[in-house]
Protein backbone atom coordinates (compact mmCIF):
# COMPACT_ATOMS: atom_id res chain seq x y z
CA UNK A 1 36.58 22.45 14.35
CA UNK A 2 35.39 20.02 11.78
CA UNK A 3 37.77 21.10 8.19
CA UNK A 4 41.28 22.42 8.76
CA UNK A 5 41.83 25.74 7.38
CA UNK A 6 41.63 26.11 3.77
CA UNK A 7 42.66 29.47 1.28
CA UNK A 8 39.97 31.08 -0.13
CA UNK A 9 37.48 34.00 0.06
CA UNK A 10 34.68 33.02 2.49
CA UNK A 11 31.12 32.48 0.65
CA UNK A 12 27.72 33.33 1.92
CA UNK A 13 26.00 30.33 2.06
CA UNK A 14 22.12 29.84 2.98
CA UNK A 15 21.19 27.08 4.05
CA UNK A 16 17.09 25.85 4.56
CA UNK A 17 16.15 23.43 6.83
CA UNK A 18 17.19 23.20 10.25
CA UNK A 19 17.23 19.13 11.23
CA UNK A 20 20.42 17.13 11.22
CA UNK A 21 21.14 17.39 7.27
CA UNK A 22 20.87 21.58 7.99
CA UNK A 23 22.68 21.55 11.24
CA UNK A 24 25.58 19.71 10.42
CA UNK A 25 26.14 21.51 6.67
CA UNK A 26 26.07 24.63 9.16
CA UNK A 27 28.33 22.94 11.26
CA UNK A 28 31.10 22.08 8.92
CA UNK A 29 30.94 24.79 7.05
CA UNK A 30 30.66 27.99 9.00
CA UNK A 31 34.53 27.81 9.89
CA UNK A 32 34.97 29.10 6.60
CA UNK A 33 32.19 30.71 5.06
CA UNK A 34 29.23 32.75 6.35
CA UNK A 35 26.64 30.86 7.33
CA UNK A 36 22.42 31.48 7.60
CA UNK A 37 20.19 28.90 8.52
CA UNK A 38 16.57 29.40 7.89
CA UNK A 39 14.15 27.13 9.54
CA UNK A 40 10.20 27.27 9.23
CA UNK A 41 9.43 25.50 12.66
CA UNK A 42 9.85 28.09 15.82
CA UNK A 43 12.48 25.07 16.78
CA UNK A 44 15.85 23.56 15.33
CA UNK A 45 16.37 19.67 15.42
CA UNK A 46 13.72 18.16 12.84
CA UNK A 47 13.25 14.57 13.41
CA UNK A 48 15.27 14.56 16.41
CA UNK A 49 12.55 15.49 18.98
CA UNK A 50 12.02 15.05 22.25
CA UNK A 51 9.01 15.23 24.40
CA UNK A 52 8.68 15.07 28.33
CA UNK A 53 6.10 12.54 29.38
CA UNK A 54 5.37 9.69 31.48
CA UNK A 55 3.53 9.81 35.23
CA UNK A 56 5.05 12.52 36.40
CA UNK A 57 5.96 14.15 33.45
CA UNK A 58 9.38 13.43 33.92
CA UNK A 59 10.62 11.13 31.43
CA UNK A 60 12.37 12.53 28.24
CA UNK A 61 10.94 10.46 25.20
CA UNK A 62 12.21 10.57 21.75
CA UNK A 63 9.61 10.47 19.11
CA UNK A 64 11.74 10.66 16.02
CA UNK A 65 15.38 9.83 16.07
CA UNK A 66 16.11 7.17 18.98
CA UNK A 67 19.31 4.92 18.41
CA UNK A 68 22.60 4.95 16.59
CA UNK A 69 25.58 2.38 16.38
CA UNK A 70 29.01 3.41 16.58
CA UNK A 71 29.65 1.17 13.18
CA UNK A 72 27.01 2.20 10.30
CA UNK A 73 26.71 5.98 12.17
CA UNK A 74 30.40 6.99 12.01
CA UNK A 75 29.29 10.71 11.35
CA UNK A 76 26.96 10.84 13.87
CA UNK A 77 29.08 8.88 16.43
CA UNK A 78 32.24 12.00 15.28
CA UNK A 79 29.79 14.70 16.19
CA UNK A 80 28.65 13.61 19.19
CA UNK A 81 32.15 12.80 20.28
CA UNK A 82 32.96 15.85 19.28
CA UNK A 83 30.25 17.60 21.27
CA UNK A 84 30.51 15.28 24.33
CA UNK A 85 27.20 14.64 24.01
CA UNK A 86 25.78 12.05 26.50
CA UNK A 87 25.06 8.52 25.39
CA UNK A 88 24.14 5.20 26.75
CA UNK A 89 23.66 1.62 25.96
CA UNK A 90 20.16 0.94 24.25
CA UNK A 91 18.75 -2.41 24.02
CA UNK A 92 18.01 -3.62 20.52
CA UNK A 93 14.77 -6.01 19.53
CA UNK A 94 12.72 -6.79 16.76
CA UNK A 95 8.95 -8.71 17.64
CA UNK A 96 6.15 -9.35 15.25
CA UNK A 97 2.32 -9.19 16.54
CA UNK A 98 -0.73 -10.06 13.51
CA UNK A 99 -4.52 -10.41 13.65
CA UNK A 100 -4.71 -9.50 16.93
CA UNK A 101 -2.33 -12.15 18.01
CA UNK A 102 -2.97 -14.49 15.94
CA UNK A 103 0.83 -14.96 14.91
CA UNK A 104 3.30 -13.86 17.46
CA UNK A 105 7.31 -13.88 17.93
CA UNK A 106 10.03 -12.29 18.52
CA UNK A 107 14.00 -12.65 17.56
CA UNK A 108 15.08 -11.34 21.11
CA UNK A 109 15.77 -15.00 22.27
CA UNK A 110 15.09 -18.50 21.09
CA UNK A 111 12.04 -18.00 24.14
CA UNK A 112 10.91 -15.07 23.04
CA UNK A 113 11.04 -16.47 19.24
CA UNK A 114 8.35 -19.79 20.15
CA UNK A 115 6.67 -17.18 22.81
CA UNK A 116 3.54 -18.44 21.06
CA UNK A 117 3.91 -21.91 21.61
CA UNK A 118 2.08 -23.65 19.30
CA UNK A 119 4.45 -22.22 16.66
CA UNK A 120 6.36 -25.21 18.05
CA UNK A 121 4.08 -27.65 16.52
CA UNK A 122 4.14 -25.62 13.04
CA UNK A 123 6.31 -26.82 10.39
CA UNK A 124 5.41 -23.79 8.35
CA UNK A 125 6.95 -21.73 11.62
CA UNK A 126 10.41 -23.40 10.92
CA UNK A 127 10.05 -22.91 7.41
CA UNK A 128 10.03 -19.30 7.97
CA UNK A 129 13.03 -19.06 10.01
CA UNK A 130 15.05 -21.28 7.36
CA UNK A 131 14.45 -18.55 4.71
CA UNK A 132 14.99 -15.91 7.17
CA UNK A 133 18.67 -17.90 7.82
CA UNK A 134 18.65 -18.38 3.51
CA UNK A 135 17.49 -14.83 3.02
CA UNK A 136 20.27 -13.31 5.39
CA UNK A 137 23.33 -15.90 3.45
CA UNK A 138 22.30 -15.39 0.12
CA UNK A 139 20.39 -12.32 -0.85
CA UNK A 140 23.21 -10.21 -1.06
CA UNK A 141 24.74 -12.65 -3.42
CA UNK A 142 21.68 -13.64 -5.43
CA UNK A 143 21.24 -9.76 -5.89
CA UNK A 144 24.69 -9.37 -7.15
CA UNK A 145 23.06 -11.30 -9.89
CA UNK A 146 19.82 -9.33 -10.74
CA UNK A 147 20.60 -5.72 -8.99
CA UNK A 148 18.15 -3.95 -9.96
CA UNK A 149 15.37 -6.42 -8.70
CA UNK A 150 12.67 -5.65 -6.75
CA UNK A 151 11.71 -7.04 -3.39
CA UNK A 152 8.95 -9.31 -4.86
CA UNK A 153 11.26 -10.15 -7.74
CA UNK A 154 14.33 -11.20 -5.45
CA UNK A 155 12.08 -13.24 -2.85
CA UNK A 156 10.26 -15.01 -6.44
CA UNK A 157 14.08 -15.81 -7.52
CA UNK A 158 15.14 -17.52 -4.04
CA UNK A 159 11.87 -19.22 -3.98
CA UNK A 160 11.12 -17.47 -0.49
CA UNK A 161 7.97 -18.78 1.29
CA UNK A 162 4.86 -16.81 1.82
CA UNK A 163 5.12 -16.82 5.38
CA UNK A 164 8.36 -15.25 5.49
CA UNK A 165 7.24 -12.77 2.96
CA UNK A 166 3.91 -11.58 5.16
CA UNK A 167 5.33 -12.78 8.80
CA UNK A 168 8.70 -11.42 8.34
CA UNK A 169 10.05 -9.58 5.58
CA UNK A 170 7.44 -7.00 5.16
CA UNK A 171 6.39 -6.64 8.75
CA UNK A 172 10.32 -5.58 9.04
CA UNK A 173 10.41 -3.20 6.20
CA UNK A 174 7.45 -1.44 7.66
CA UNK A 175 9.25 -0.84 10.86
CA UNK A 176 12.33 0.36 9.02
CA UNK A 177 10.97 2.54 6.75
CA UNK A 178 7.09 3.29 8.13
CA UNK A 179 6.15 2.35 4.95
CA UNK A 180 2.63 0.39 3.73
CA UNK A 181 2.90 -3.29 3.42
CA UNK A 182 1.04 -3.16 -0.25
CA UNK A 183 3.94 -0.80 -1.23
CA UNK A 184 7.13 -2.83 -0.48
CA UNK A 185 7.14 -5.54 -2.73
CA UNK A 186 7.78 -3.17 -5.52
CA UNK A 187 10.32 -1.39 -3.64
CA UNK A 188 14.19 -2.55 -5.32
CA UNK A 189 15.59 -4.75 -3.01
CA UNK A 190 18.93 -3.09 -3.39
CA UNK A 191 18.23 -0.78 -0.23
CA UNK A 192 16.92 -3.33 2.19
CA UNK A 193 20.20 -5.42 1.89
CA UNK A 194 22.28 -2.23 2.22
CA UNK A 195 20.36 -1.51 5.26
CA UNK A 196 20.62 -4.78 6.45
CA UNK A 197 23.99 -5.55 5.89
CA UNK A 198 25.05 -1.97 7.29
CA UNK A 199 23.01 -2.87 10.49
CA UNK A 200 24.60 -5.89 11.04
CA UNK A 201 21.40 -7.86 10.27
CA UNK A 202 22.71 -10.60 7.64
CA UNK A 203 25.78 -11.82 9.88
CA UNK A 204 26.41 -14.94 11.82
CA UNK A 205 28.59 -12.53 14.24
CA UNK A 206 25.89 -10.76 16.02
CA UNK A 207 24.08 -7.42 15.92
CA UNK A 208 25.46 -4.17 16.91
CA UNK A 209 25.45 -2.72 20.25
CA UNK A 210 23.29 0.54 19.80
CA UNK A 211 23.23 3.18 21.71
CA UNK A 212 20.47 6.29 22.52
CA UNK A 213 20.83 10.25 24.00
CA UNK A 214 20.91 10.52 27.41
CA UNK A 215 18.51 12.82 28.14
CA UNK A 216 16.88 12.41 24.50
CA UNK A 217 17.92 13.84 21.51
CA UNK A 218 17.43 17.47 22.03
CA UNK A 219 20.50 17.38 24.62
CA UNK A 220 22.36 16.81 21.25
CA UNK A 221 20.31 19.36 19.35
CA UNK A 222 21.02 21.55 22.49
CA UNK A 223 24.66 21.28 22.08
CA UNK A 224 24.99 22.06 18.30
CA UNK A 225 23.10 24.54 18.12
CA UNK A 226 25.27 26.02 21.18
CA UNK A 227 28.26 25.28 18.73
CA UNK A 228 26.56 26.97 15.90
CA UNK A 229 26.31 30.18 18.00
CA UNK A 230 30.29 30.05 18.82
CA UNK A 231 30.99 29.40 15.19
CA UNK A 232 28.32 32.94 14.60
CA UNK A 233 26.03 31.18 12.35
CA UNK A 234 22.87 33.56 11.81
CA UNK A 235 20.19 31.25 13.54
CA UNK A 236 16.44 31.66 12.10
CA UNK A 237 13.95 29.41 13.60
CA UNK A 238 10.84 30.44 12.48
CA UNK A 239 11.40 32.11 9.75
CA UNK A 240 9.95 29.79 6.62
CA UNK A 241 11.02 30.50 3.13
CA UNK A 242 8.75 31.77 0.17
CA UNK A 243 10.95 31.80 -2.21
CA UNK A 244 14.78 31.08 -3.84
CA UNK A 245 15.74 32.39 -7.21
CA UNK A 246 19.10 32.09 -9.13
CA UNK A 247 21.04 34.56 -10.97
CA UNK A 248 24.48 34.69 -12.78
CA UNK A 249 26.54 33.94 -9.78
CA UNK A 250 24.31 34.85 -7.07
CA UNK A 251 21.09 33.40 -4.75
CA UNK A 252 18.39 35.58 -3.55
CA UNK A 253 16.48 34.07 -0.52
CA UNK A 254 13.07 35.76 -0.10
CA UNK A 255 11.66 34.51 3.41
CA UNK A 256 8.24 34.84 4.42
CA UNK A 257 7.36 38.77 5.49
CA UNK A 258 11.12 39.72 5.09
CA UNK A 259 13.30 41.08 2.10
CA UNK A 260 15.30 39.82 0.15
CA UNK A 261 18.89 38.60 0.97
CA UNK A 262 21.62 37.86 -1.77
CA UNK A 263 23.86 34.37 -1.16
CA UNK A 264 26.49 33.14 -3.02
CA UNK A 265 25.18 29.55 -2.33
CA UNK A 266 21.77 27.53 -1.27
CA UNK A 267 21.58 24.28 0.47
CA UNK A 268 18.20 22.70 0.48
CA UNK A 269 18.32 20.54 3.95
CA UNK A 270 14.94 20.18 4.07
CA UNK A 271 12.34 17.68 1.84
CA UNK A 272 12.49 17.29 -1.87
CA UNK A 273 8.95 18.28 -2.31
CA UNK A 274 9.61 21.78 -0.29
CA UNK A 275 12.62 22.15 -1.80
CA UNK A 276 10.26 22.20 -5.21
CA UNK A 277 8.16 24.72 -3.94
CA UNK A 278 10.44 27.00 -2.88
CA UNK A 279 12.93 27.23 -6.03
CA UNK A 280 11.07 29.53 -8.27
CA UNK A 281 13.49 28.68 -11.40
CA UNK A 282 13.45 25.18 -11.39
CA UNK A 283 14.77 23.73 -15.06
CA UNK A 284 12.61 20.89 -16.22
CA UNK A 285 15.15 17.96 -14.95
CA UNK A 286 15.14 19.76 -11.36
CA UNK A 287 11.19 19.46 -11.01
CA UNK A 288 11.46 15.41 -12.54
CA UNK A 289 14.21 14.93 -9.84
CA UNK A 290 12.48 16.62 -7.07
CA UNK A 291 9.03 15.65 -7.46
CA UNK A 292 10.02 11.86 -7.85
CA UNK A 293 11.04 11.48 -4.24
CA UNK A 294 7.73 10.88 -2.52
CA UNK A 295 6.90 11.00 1.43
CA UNK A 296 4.22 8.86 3.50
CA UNK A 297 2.75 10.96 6.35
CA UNK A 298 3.13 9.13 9.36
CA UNK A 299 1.07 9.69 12.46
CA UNK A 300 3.47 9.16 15.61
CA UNK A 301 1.79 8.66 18.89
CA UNK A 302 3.48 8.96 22.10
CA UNK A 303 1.33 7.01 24.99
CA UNK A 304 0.91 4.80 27.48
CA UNK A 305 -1.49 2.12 26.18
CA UNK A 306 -0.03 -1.47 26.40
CA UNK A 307 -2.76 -2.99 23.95
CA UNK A 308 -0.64 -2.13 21.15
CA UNK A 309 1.96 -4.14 22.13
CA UNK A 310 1.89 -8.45 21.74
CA UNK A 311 0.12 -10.37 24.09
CA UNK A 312 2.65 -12.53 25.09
CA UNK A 313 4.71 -10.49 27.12
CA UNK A 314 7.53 -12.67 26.19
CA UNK A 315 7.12 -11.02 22.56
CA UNK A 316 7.57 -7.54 23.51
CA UNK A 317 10.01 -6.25 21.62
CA UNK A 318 11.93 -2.89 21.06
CA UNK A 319 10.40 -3.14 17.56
CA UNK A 320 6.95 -4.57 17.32
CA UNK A 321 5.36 -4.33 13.82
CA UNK A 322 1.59 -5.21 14.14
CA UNK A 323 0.57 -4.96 10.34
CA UNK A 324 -2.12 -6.94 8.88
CA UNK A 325 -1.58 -7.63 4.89
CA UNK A 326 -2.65 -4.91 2.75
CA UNK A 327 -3.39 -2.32 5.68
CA UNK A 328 -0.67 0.52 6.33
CA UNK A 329 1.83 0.71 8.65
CA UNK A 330 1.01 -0.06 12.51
CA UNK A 331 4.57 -0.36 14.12
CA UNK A 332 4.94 0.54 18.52
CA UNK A 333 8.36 1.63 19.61
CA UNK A 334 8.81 0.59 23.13
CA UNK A 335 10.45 3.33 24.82
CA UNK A 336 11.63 2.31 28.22
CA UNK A 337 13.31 -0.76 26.31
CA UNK A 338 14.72 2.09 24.03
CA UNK A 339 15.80 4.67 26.65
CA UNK A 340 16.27 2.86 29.66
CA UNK A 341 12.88 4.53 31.34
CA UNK A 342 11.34 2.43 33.82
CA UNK A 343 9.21 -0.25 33.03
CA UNK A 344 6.52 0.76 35.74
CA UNK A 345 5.91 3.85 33.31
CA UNK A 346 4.75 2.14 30.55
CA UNK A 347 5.34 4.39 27.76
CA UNK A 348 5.70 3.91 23.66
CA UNK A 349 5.65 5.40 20.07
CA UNK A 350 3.02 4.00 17.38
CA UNK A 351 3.16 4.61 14.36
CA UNK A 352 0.16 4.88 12.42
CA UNK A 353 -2.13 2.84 15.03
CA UNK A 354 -4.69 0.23 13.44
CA UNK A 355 -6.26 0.01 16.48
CA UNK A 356 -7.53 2.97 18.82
CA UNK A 357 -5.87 4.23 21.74
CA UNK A 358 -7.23 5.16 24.87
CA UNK A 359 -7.22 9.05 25.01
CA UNK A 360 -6.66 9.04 28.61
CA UNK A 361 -3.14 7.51 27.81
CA UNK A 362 -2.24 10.21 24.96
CA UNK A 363 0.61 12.52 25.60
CA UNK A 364 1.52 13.37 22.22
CA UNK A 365 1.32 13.63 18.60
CA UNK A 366 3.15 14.56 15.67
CA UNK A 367 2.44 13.59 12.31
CA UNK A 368 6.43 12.79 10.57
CA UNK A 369 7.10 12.97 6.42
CA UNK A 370 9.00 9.76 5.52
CA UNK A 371 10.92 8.85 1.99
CA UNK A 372 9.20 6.34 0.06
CA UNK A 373 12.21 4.27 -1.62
CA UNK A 374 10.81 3.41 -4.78
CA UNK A 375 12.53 2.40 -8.22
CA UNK A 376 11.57 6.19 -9.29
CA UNK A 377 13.09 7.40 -5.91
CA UNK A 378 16.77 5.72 -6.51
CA UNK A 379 17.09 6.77 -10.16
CA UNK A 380 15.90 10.21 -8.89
CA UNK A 381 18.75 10.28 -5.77
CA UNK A 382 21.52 9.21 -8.82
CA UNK A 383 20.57 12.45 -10.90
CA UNK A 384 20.21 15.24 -7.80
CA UNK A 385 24.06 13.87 -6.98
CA UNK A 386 25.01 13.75 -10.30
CA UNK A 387 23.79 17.80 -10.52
CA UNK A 388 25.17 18.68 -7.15
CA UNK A 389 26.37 22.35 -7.35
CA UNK A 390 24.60 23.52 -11.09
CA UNK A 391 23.76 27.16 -10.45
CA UNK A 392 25.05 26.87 -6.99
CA UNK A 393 22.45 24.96 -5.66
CA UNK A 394 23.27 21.95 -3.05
CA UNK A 395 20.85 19.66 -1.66
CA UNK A 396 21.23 17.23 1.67
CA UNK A 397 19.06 15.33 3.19
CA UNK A 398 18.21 11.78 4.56
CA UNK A 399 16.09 11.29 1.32
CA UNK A 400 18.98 11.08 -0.54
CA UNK A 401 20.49 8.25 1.16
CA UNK A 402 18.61 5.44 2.97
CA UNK A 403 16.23 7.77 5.19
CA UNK A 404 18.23 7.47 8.28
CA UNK A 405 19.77 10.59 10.94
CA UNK A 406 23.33 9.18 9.56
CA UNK A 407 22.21 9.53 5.97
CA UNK A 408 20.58 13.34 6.63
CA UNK A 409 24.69 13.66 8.01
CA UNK A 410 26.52 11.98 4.98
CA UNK A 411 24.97 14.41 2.79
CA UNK A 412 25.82 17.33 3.99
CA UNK A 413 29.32 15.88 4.32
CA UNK A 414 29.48 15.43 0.92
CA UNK A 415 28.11 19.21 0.38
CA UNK A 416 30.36 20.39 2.32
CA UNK A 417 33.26 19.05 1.19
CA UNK A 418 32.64 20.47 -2.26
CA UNK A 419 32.26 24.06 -1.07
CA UNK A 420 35.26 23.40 1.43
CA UNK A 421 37.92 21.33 -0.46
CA UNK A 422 39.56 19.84 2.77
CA UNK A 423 40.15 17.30 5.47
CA UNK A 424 37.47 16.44 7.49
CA UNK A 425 38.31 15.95 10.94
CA UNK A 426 35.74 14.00 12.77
């Protein structure tokens, strides 16, 4: 179980949203407390979604939620221990393909980094990597000096190059956050070197060995939700809700063709924006809060179609960001680098594809809602925690953190641990 017992009357607590932020508030708290999750899609698990595809139709593919490291996921890493989910080794790479080639690398090897030879022969090549080696010493110290800089700001202030601004910096944050090029300069640069530094990407030491579900994600969704049943949380996929209103000590929940049902507590786990929409009584610092977080729709294709990826095969990466400047995102996930599928069944995830690709090769697509971390966005994340509880009204959710599965985890952690005062055992 994840608290130890505490004394206390249990509380009915709704919560909305059924990915990983939902799950796991469910999770920790229904030990204690009555628990009813309502989720609007007819399935639980959110971003972590998996899809069978490939040949044969064989080959479990993740299209939202791939990898996790034991270090910067230490929730994540506690509840799949705890649920003996399945894991294994996933390999790790980060490649760079513009203009159709034009510019091509790849930080897998020192091979794989001059795959495109003449970059060799470029000075301005190995002026790139020195900032990238300046950028990962000194950033985090140079920002200790203007922190609330933006990305353009901090890059003006170490006198970064163009070429690692448009070759490198912003082809990464694009992959990291599926976020448009033209957008990421204003973004404060205090996020990217907490990411960074939390994945291991600004050390001398080496990266982290990361890991993926065996089996794809849904074998952990699989298990929780298995858990959830034990601990007799009231499951509701399907069941979207129109409505949440607040009176003196009480929550009433109106879902969609159903009546009303009285809580003593609401968790939003689900998107500030629908979180908006549903809470009828908003005060006028809730809506500033809410609506302030924005989300970029992002098309996710799952397919088969190797033109997306470099064309140096010595470039392909796990990671391949293939933006041109001033054009959205275009990142390709390579799965069987990812998930350990078989090379001879080519298979990946692009996001947000600049070029076409061939319908023949399609086997899926989902269109995903993703943060966008602007200056507006962290002020906004400061004042929902700040407010965490006022008229008994929670809210967790990746958006609140950095964006990531871990982050959609922390927050309900720190949820829960208000409504249940105890040790968590992870």
């Amino acid at each position: 179980m994840p608290f130890d017992v505490t004394k206390g009357a249990p509380q009915r607590i709704a919560v909305i949203g059924g990915g990983i932020s939902g799950l796991s508030a469910a999770w920790l708290l229904a030990p204690h407390h009555q628990v009813t999750l309502f989720e609007a899609e007819p399935r639980l698990g959110g971003h972590a979604r998996t899809v069978m595809a490939g040949r044969n139709g064989d080959q479990p593919v993740d299209t939202g939620f791939i990898v996790f490291n034991h270090v910067t996921y230490p929730y994540l890493t506690g509840l799949f221990r705890d649920l003996d989910v399945p894991i294994v080794k996933s390999d790790m790479s980060f490649g760079v393909s513009l203009d159709n080639g034009r510019v091509e690398y790849a930080l897998r090897s020192l091979n794989s980094l001059f795959g495109q030879r003449r970059n060799l022969v470029v000075s301005g090549f190995y002026s790139m990597i020195r900032d990238i080696l300046r950028f990962n010493a000194e950033a985090e110290r140079v920002l200790g000096y203007a922190p609330s800089a933006s990305i353009a700001e901090l890059l003006m202030i170490m006198g970064l190059g163009a070429r690692f601004r448009d070759h490198y910096l912003f082809p990464f944050c694009a992959a990291i956050w599926s976020t448009p090029e033209s957008d990421i300069g204003a973004f404060p640069a205090r996020p990217l070197i907490r990411f960074m530094r939390n994945h291991g990407l600004m050390s001398h030491k080496g990266h982290y060995q990361w890991w993926t579900v065996e089996g794809g994600s849904i074998s952990y969704v699989s298990r929780l939700t298995e858990a959830l049943v034990r601990l007799n949380v009231d499951l509701r996929p399907g069941a979207p809700v129109k409505a949440v209103s607040r009176q003196e000590g009480s929550i009433t929940v109106r879902p969609y063709g159903g009546q009303d049902e009285s809580f003593d507590h609401v968790i939003f786990a689900c998107h500030s924006d629908q979180a908006l929409m549903m809470l009828s009584d908003a005060d006028t610092e809730e809506r500033a809060n809410l609506s302030a977080i924005r989300f970029q729709p992002n098309r996710a294709v799952l397919h088969a179609d190797t033109r997306v990826m470099p064309r140096r095969r010595t470039c392909w990466s796990s990671w391949v960001s293939h933006n041109q400047t001033g054009s959205g995102v275009g990142v390709s996930y390579w799965m069987n680098k990812l998930q350990n599928i078989p090379e001879d069944d080519p298979l990946f995830v692009s996001l947000n594809p600049g070029q076409e690709i061939d319908e023949r090769l399609i086997y899926d697509e989902k269109t995903f809602d993703h943060p966008l971390f602007d200056q507006a966005a962290i002020v906004a994340q400061e004042r929902i925690a700040a407010r965490q509880g006022h008229r008994n009204t929670w809210f967790a959710g990746a958006w609140l953190r950095n964006g990531f599965h871990e982050d959609g985890f922390a927050t309900a952690m720190r949820v829960a641990r208000h409504l249940t005062p105890a040790q968590v055992i992870l």
